[in-house]
Protein backbone atom coordinates (compact mmCIF):
# COMPACT_ATOMS: atom_id res chain seq x y z
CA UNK A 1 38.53 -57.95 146.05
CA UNK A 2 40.56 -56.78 149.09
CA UNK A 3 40.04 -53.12 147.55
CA UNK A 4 36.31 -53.52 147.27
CA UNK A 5 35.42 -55.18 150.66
CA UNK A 6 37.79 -52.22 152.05
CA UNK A 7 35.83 -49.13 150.12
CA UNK A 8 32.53 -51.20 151.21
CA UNK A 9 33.54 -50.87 154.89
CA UNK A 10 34.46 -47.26 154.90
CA UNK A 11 31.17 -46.36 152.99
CA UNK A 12 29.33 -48.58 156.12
CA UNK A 13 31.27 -46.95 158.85
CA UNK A 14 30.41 -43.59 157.23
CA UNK A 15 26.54 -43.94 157.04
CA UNK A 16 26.25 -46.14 160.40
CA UNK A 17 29.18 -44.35 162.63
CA UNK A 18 26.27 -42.22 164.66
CA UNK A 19 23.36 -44.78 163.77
CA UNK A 20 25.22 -47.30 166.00
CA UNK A 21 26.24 -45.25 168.79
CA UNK A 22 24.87 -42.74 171.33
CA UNK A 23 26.53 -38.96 171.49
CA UNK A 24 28.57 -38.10 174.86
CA UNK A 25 26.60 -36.69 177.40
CA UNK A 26 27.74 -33.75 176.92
CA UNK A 27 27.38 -33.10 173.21
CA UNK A 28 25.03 -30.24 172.34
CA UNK A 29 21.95 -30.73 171.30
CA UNK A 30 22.09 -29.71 167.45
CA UNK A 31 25.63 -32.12 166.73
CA UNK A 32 23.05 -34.72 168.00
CA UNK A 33 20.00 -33.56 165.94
CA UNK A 34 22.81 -33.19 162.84
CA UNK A 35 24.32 -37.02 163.17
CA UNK A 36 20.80 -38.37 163.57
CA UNK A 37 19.66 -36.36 160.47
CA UNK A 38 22.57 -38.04 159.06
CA UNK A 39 22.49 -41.61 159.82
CA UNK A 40 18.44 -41.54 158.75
CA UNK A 41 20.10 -40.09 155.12
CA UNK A 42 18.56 -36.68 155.43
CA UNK A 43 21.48 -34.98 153.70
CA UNK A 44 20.35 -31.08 153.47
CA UNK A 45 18.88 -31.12 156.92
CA UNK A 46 22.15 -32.35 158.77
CA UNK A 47 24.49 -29.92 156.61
CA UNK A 48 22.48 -27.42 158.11
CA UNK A 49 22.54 -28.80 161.53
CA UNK A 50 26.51 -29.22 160.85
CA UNK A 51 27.02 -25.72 160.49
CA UNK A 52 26.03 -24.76 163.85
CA UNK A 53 27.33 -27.21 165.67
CA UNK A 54 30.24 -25.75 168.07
CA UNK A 55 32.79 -28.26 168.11
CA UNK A 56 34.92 -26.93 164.87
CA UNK A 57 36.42 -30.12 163.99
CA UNK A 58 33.18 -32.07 164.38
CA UNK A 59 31.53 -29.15 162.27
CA UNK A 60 33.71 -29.05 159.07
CA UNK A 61 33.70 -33.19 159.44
CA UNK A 62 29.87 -33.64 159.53
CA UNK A 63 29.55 -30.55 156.84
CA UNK A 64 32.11 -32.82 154.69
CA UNK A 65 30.46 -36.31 155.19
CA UNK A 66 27.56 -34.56 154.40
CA UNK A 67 28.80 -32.78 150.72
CA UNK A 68 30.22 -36.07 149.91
CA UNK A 69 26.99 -38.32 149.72
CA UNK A 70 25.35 -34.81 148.56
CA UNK A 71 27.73 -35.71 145.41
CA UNK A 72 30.09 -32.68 145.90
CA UNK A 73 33.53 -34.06 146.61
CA UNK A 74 35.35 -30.89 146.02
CA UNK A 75 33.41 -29.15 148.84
CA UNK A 76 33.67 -32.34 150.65
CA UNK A 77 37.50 -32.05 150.64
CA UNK A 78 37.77 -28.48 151.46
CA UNK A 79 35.41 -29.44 154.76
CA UNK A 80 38.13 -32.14 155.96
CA UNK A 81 40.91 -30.12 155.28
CA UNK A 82 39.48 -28.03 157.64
CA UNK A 83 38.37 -30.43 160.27
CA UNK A 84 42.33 -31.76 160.15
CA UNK A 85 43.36 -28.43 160.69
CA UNK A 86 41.94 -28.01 163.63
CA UNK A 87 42.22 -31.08 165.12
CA UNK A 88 45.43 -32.19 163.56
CA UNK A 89 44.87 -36.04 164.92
CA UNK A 90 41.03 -36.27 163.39
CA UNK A 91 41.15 -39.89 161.90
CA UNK A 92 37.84 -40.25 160.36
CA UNK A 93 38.17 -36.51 158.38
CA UNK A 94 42.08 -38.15 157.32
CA UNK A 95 40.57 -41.28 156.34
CA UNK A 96 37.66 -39.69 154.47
CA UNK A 97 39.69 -37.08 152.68
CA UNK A 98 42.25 -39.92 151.95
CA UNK A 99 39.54 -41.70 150.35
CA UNK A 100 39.08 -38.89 147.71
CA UNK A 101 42.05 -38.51 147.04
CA UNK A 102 42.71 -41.96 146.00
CA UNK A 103 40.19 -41.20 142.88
CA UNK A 104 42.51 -39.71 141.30
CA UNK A 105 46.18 -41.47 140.75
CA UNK A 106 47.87 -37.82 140.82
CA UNK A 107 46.91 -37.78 144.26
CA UNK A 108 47.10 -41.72 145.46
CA UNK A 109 50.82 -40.46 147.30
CA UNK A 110 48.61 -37.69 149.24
CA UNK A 111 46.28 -40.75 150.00
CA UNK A 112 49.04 -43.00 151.58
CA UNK A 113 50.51 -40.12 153.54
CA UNK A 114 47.06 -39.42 154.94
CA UNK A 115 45.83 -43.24 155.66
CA UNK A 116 49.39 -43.53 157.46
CA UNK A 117 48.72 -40.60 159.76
CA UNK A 118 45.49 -42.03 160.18
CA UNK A 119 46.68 -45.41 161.14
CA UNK A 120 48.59 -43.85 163.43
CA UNK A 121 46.03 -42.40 166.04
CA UNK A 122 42.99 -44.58 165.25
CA UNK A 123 41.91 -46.41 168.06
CA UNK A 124 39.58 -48.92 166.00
CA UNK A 125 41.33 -52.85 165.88
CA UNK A 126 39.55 -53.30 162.58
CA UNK A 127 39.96 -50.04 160.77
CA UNK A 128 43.83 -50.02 161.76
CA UNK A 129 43.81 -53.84 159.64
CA UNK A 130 42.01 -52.07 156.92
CA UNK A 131 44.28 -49.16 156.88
CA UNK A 132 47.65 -50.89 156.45
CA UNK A 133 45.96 -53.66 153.77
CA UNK A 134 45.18 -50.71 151.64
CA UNK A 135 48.30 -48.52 152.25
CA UNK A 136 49.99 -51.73 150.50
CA UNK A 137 48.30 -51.72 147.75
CA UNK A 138 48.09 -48.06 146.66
CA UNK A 139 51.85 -47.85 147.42
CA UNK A 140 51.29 -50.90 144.61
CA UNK A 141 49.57 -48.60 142.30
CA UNK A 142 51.83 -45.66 142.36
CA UNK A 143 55.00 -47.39 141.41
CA UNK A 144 56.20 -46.54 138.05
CA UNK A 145 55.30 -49.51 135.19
CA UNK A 146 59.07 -49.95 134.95
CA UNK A 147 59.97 -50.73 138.03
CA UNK A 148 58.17 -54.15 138.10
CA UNK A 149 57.78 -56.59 136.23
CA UNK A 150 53.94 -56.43 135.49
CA UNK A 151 53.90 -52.64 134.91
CA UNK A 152 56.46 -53.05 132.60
CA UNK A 153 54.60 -55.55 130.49
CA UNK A 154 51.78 -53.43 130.27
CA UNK A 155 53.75 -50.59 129.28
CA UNK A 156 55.16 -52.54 126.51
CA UNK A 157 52.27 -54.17 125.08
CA UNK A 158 50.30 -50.86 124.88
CA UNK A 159 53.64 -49.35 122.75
CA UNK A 160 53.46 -52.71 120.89
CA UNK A 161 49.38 -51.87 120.26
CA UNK A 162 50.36 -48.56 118.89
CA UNK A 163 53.25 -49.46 116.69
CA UNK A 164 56.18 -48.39 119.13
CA UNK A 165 58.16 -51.91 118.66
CA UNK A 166 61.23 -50.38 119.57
CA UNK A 167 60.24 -49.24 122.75
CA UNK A 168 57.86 -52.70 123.25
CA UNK A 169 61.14 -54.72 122.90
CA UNK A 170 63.24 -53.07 124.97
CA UNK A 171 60.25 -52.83 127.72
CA UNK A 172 59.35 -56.70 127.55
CA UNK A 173 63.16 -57.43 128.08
CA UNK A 174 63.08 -55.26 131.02
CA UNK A 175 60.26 -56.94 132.16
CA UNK A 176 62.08 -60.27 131.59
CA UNK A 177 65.05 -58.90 133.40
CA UNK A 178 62.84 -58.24 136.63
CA UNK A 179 60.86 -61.80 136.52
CA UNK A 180 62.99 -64.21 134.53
CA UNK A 181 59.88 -66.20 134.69
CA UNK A 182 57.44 -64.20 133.11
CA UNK A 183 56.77 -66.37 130.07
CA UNK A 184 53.90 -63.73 128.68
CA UNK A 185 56.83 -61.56 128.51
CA UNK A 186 59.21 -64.26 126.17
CA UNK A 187 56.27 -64.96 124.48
CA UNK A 188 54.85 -61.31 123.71
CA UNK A 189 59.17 -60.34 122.76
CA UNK A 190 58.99 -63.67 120.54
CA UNK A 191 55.96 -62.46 118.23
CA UNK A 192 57.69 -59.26 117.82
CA UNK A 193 60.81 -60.44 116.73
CA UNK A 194 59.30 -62.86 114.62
CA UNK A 195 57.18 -60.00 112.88
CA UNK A 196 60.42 -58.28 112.24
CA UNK A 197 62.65 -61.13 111.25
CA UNK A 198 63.91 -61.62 113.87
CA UNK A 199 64.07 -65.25 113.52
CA UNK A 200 66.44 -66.67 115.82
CA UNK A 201 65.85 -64.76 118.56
CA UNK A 202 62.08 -65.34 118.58
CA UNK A 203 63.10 -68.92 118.56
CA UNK A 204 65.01 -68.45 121.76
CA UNK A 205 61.82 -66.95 123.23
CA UNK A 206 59.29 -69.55 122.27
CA UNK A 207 61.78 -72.13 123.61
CA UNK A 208 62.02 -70.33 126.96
CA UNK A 209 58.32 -70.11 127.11
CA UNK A 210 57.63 -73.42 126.19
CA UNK A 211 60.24 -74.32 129.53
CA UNK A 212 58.35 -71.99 132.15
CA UNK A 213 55.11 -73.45 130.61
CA UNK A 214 54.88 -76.10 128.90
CA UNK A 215 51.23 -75.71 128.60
CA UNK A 216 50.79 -72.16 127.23
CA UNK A 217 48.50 -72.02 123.91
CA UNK A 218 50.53 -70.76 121.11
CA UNK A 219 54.17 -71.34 122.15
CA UNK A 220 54.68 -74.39 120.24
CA UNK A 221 52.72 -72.98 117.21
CA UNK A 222 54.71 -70.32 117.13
CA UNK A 223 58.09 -72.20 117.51
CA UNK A 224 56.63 -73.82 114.47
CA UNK A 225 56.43 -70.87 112.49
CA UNK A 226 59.45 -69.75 113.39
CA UNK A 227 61.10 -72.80 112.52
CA UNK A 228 59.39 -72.56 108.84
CA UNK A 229 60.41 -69.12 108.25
CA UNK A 230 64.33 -70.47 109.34
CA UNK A 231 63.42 -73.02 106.32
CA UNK A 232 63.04 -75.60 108.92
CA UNK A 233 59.61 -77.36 107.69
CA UNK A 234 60.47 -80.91 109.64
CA UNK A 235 60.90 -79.19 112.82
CA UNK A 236 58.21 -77.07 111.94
CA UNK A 237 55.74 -79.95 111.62
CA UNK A 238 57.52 -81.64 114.62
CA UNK A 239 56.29 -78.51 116.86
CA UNK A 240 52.49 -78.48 115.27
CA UNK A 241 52.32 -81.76 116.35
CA UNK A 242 53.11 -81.53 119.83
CA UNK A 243 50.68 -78.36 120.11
CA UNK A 244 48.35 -80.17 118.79
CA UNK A 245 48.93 -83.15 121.41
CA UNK A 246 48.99 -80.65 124.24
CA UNK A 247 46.09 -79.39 123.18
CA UNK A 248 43.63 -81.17 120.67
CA UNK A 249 40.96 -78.37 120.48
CA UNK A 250 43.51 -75.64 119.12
CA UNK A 251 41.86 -74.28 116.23
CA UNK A 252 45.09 -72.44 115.14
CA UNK A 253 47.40 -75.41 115.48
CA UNK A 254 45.08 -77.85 113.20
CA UNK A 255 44.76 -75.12 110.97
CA UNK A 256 48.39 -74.49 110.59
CA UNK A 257 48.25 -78.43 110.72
CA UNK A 258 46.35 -78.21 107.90
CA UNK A 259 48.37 -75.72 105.84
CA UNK A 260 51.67 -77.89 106.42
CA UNK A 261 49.40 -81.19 104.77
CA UNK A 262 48.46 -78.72 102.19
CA UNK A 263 51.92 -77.37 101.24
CA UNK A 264 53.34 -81.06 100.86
CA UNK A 265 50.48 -81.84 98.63
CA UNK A 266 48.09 -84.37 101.69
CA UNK A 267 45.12 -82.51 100.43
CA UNK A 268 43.06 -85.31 102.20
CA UNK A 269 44.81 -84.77 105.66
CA UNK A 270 44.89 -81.01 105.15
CA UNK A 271 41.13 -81.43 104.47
CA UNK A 272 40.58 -83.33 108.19
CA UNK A 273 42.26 -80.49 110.20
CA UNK A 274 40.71 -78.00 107.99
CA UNK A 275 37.37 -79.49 108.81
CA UNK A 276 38.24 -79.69 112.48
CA UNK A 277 39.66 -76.56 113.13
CA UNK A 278 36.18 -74.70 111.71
CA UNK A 279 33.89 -76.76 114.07
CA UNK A 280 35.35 -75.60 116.86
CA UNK A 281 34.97 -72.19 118.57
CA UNK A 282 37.03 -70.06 116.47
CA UNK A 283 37.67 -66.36 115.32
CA UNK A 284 36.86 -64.95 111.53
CA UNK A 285 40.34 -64.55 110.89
CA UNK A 286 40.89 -67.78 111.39
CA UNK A 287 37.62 -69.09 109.19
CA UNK A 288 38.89 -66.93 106.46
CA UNK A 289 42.56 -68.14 106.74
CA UNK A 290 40.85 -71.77 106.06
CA UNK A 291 38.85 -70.26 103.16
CA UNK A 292 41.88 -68.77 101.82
CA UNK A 293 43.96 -72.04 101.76
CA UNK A 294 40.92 -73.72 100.59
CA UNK A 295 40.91 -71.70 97.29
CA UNK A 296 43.98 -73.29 95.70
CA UNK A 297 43.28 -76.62 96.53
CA UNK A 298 42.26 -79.27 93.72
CA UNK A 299 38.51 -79.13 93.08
CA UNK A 300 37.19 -82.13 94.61
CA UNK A 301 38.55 -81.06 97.86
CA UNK A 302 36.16 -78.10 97.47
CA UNK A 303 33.63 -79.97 97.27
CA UNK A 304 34.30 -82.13 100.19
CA UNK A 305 34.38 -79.28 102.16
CA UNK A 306 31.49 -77.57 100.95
CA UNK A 307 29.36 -81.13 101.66
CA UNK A 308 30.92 -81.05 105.04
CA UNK A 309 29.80 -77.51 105.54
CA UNK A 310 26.00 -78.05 104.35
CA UNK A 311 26.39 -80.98 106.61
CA UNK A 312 26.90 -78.97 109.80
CA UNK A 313 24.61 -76.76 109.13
């Protein structure tokens, strides 16, 4: 939000910088006709207005502003370039050429150098605010992923999306090691080690998640199913229950409710959490999961749950 209200008021100051005030006295007549061709949005008129105007600076800076809402950046840039060349403390052509820059994340570090400079020499209270709010966050933006604890989350859950585990794990525990208390990180590290048998470990995880936050969906279910695949059904069930008390509309936990009442033979009871689980808001994998249990179980639990489904309807 900071960003946007930041972009908003250099787009403002652009379009209503010679709207709002009067030229100096002694400004020549076709800079004035230029900036008023300008501020009423009469683009091709005040580039050609610009490029007789015989202040250089002011020249390649009105020729600029004007390329840019003409929708040519590149000739935009070259304009400011120019206009900071010859008048090395020009904070508006800095600011303006700083702003394209920042498009593209190759060139955010030529952006910071250029809003510093800028902050430097320009003379405006609010603008110099502006300047060093949004120097902070683009020196944000160009940090490398590993170097904090965010980046390197991200990092490791898009190697995670495109089967890179190795480098996932070792990227969530560096995330870990830069914010001990970034549970989506123990949590994320968990599932993977779980995936890969893992088991113990991706208990430890769950555990630590369900410690930094004790609410989080899916950290007790997935203790659970850890615990199961350690051949640990009792604790298993013990940790289904309590996500289901922490949260009674979990679809996944009164399914895998469900499957535990199923697997000791409660058809009834698994037929109650079934039956829950698919009237709530739910995805297909999950509906199909229930269909799939639902296939071995004794015939006139089918039925139930096909009455119960006509029901709904």
């Amino acid at each position: 939000m900071i960003a946007f209200l930041v972009i908003l008021l250099m787009i403002m100051s652009v379009q209503v910088a010679w709207a709002d005030e009067s030229p100096p006295p002694e400004q020549p007549l076709v800079a004035v006709e230029a900036e008023k061709a300008y501020a009423e949005k009469k683009y091709d008129e005040a580039l050609k207005l610009f490029k007789d105007a015989p202040n250089v600076a002011h020249r390649h800076y009105g020729i600029g502003l004007c390329y840019e809402m003409l929708s040519k950046p590149d000739k935009a840039e070259g304009e400011y370039k120019l206009a900071i060349e010859e008048d090395p403390v020009h904070y508006m052509a800095m600011e303006n050429l700083a702003a394209l820059y920042e498009r593209n994340p190759r060139t955010i570090p030529q952006a910071i150098k250029l809003y510093s400079r800028a902050l430097a020499v320009d003379p405006r209270p609010e603008w110099r605010t502006n300047l060093a709010v949004w120097i902070k966050m683009l020196k944000s933006r160009s940090r490398k992923p590993e170097t904090y604890a965010v980046g390197s989350f991200r990092k490791a859950t898009e190697a995670a999306e495109n089967g890179r585990i190795a480098e996932a794990l070792a990227m969530y525990t560096r995330s870990i090691s830069l914010d001990s208390d970034m549970y989506q990180a123990y949590f994320a590290r968990g599932r993977l080690r779980l995936d890969s048998g893992d088991v113990n470990r991706a208990i430890d995880d769950f555990m630590r998640v369900s410690e930094l936050s004790p609410k989080f969906r899916g950290a007790f279910v997935q203790l659970a199913l850890a615990w199961e695949q350690a051949g640990e059904d009792g604790k298993a069930l013990e940790y289904l229950q309590r996500a289901h008390e922490n949260d009674p509309k979990d679809a996944e936990a009164l399914y895998q409710l469900g499957r535990f009442q199923q697997k000791a033979g409660n058809f009834e009871a698994a037929l109650e959490h079934y039956s829950k689980a698919m009237t709530l808001h739910h995805k297909p994998r999950l509906k199909r999961l229930i269909l799939e249990q639902l296939s071995a179980a004794p015939r006139e639990i089918k039925k139930k749950i096909n009455r119960n489904q006509v029901r709904d309807r």
